[in-house]
N, C-alpha and C. Protein backbone atom coordinates (compact mmCIF):
# COMPACT_ATOMS: atom_id res chain seq x y z
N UNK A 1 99.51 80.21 105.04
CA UNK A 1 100.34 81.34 104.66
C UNK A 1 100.64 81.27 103.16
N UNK A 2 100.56 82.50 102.49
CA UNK A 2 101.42 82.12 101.06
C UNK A 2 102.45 81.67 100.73
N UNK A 3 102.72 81.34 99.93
CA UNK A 3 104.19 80.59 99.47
C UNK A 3 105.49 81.54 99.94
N UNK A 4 104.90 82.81 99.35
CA UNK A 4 105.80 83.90 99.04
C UNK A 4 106.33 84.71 100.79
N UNK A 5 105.61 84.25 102.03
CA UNK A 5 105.32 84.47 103.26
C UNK A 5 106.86 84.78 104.02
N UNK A 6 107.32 84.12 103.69
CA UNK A 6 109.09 84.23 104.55
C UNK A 6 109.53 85.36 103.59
N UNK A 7 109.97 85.75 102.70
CA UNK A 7 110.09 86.29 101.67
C UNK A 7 110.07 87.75 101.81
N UNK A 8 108.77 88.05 102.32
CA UNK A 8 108.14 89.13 102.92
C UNK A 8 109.24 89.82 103.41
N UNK A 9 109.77 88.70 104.76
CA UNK A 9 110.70 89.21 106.03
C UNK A 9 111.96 89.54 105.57
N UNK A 10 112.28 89.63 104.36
CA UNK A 10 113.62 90.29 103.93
C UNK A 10 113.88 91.32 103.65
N UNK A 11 112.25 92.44 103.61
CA UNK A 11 112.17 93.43 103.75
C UNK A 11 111.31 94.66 104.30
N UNK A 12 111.39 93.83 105.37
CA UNK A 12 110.92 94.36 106.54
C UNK A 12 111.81 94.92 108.02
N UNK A 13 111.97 96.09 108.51
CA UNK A 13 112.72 96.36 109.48
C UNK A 13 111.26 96.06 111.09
N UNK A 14 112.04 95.31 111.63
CA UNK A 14 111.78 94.97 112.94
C UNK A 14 112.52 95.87 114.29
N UNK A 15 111.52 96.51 115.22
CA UNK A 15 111.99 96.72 115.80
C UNK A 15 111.38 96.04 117.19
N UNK A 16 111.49 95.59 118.35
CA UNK A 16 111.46 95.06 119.83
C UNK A 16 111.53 96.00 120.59
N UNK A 17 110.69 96.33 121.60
CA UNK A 17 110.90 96.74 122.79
C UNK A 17 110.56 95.96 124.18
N UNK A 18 111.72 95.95 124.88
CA UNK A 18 111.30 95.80 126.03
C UNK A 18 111.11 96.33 127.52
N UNK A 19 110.80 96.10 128.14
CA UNK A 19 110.96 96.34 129.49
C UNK A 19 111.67 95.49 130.77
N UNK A 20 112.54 95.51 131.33
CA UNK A 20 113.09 94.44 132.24
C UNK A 20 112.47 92.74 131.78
N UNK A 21 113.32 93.12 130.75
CA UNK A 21 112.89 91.49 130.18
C UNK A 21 111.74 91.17 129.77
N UNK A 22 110.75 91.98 129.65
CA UNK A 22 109.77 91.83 128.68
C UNK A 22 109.45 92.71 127.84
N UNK A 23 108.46 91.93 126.85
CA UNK A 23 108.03 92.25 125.33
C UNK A 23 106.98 93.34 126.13
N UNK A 24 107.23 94.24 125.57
CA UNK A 24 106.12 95.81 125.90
C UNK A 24 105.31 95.95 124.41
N UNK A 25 106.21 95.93 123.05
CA UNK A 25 106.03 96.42 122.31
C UNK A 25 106.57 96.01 121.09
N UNK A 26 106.24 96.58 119.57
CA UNK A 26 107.25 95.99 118.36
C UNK A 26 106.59 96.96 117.67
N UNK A 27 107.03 96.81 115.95
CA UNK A 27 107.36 97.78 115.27
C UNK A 27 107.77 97.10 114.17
N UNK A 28 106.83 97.68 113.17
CA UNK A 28 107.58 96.81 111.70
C UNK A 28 107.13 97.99 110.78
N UNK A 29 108.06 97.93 109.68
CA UNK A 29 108.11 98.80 108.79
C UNK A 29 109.09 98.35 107.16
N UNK A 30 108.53 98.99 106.28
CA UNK A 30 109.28 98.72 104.96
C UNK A 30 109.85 100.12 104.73
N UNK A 31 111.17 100.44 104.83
CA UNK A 31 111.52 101.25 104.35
C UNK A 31 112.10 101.49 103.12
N UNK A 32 112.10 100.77 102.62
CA UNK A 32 112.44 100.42 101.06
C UNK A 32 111.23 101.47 100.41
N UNK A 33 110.12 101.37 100.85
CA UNK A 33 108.40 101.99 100.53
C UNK A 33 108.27 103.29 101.30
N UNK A 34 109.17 103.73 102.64
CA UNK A 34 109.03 104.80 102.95
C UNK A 34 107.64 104.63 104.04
N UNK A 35 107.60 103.38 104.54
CA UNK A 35 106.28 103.30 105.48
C UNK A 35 106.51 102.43 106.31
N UNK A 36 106.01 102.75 107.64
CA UNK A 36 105.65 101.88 108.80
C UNK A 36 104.62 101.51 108.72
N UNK A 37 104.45 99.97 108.54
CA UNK A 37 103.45 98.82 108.23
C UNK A 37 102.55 98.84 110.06
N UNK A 38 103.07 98.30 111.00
CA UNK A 38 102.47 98.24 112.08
C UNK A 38 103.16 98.52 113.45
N UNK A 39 102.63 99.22 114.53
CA UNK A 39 102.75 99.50 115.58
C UNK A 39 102.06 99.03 116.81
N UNK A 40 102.67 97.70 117.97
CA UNK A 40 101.75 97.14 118.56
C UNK A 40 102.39 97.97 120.00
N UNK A 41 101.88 98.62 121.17
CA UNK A 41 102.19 98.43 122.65
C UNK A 41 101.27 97.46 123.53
N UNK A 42 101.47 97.26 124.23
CA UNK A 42 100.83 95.91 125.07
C UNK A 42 100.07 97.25 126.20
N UNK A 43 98.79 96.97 125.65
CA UNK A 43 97.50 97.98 126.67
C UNK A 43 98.31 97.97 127.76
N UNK A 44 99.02 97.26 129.11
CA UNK A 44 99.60 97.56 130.16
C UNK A 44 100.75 98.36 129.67
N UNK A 45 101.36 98.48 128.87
CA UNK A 45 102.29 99.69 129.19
C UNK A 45 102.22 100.99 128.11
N UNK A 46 100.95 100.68 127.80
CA UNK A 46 100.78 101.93 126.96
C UNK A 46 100.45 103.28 127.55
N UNK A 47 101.08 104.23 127.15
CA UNK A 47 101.28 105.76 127.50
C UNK A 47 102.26 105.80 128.84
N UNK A 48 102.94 105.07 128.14
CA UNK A 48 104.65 104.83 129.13
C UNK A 48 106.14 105.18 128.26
N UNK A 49 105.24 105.55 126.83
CA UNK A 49 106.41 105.94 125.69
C UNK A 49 106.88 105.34 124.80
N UNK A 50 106.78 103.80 125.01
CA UNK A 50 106.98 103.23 124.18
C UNK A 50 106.95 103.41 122.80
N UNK A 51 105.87 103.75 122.64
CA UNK A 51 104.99 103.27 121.32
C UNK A 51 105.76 104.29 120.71
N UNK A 52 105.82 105.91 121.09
CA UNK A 52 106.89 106.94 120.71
C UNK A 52 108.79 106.55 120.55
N UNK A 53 109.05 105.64 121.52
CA UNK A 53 110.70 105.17 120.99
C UNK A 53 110.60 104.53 120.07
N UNK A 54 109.57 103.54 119.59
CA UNK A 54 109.97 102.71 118.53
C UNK A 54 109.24 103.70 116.95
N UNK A 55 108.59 104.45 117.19
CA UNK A 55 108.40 105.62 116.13
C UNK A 55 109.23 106.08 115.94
N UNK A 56 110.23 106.87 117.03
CA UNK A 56 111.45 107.59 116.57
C UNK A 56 112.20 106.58 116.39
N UNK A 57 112.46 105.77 116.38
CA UNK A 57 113.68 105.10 116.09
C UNK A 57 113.52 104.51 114.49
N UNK A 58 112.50 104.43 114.21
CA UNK A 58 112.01 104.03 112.52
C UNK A 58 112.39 105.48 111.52
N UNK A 59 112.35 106.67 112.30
CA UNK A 59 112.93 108.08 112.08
C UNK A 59 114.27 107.87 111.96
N UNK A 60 114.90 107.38 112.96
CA UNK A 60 116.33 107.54 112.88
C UNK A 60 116.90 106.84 111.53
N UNK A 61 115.84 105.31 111.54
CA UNK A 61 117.01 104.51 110.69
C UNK A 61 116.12 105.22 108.97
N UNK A 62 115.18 105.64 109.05
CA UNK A 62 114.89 106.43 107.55
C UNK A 62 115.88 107.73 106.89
N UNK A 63 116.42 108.25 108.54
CA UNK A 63 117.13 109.45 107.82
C UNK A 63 118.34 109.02 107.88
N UNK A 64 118.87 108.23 108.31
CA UNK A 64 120.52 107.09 107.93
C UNK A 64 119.98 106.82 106.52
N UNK A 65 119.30 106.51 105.58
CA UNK A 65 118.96 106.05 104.46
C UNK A 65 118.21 107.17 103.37
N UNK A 66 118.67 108.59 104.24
CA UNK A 66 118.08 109.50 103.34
C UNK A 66 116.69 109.21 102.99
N UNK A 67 115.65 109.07 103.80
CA UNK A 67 114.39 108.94 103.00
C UNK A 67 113.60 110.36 103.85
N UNK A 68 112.96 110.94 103.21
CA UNK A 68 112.64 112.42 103.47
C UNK A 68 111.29 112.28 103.94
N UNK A 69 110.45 111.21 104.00
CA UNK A 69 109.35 111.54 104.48
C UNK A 69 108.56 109.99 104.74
N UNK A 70 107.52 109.48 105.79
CA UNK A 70 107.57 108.30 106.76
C UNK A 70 106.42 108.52 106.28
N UNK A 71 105.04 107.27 105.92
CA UNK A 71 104.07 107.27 106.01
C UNK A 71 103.62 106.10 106.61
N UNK A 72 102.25 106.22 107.25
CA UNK A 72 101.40 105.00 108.01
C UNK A 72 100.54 105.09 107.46
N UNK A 73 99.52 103.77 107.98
CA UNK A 73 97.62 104.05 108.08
C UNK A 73 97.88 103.83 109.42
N UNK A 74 96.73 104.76 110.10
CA UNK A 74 96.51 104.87 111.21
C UNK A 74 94.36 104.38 111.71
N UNK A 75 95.08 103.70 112.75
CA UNK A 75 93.55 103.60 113.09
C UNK A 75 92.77 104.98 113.81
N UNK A 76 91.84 105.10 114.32
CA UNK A 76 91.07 106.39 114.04
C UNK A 76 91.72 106.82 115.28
N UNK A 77 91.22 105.41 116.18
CA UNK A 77 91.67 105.92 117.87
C UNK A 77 93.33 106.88 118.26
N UNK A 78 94.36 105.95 116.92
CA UNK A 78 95.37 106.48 117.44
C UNK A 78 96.14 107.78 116.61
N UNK A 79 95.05 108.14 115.99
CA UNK A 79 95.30 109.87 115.26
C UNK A 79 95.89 110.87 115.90
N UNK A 80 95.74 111.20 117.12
CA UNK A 80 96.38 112.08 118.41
C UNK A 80 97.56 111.55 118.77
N UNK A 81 97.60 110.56 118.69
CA UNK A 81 99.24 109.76 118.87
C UNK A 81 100.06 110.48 117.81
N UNK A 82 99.72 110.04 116.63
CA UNK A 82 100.72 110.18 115.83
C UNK A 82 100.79 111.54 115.55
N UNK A 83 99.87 112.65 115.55
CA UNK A 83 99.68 114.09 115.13
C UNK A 83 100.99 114.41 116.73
N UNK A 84 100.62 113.92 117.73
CA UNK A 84 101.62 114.82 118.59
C UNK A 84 103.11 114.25 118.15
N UNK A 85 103.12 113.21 117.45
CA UNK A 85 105.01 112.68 117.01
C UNK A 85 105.25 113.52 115.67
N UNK A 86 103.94 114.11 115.00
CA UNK A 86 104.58 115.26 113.90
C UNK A 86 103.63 114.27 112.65
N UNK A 87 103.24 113.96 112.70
CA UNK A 87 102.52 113.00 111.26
C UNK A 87 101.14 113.55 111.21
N UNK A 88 101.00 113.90 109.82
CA UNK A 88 99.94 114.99 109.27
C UNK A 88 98.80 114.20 108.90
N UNK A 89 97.31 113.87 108.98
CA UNK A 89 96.72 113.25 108.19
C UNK A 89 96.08 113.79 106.83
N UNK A 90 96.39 113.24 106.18
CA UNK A 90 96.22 112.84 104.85
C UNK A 90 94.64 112.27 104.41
N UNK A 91 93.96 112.00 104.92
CA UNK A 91 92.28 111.76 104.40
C UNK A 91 92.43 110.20 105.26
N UNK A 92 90.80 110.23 105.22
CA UNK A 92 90.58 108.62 105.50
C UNK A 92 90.25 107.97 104.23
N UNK A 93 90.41 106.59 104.67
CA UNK A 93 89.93 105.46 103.67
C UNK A 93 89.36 104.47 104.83
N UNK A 94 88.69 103.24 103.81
CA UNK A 94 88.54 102.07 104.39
C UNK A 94 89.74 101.09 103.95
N UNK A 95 90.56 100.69 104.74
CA UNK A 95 91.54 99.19 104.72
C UNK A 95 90.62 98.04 104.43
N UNK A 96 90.49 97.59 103.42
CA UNK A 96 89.72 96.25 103.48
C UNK A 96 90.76 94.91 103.81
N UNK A 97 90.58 94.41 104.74
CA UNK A 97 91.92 93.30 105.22
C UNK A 97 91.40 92.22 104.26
N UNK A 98 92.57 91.18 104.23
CA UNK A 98 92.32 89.78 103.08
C UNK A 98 91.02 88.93 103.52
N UNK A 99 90.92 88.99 105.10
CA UNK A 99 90.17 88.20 105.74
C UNK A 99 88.84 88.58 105.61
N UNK A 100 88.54 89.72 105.01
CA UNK A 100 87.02 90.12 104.84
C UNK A 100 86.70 91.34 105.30
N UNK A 101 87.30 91.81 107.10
CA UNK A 101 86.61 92.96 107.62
C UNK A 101 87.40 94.21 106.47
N UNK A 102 86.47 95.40 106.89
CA UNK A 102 87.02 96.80 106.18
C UNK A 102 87.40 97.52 108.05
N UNK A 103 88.26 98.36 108.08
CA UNK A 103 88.87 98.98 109.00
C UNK A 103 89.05 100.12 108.23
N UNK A 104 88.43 101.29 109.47
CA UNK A 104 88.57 102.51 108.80
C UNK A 104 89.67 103.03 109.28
N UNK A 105 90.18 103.63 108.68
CA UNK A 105 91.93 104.35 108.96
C UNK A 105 92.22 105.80 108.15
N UNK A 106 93.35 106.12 109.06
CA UNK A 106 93.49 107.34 108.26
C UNK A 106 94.72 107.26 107.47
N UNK A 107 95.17 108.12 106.75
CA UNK A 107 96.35 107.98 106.41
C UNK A 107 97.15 109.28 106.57
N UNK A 108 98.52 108.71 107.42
CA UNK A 108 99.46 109.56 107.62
C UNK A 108 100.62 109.84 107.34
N UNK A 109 100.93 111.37 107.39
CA UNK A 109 102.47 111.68 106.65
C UNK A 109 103.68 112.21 107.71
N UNK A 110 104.67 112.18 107.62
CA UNK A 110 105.49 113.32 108.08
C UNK A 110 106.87 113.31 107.24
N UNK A 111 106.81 114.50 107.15
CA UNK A 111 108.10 114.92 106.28
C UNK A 111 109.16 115.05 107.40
N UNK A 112 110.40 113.71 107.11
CA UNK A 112 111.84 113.99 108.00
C UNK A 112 112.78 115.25 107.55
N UNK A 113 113.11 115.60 106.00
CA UNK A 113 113.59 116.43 106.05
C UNK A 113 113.44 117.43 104.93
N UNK A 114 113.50 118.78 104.85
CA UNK A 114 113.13 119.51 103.64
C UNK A 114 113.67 119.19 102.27
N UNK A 115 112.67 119.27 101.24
CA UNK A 115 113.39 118.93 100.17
C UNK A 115 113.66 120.08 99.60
């Protein structure tokens, strides 16, 4: 890990979901940057909503902080996800990760409130 690795986590909002005592799901985001970094549901309980409470709830705590508009990268598969929660795409790119692979993604917007 880098030096700088814990560091990271001071500005990062975490969110957990569970289900009767278990991990379904999580949610991390920098809102300081106005973006949700990553969105995991656990394949068994996906398209059970999850993945949508911990989206809105990254909504809620952006517009407690006045920030007017949420961006992601999105992977290709989950473009229909996020277009039905209101997030516009914005063009593709390739993500090149540190580790070597490139991941194609899109990039997405949604405006929380009019400016």
């Amino acid at each position: 890990m880098p030096k700088n690795f814990a560091d990271a986590f001071d500005e990062i909002d975490a969110i957990v979901c569970t289900h009767r005592s278990k991990l379904v799901g999580s949610g991390f985001a920098n809102l300081n940057i106005s973006r949700i970094d990553a969105l995991f549901v656990d394949p068994i309980w996906q398209r059970n909503g999850f993945g949508s409470k911990i989206t809105r709830k990254f909504e809620e705590l952006a517009m407690e902080q006045r920030i007017d508009e949420l961006e992601l990268s999105s992977t290709p598969n989950a473009v229909a996800f996020y277009e039905h929660l209101g997030f516009v795409s914005m063009g593709q790119f390739n993500y090149n990760h540190l580790s070597g692979f490139t991941l194609p993604s899109v990039r997405m917007l949604k405006r929380l409130r009019r400016r």
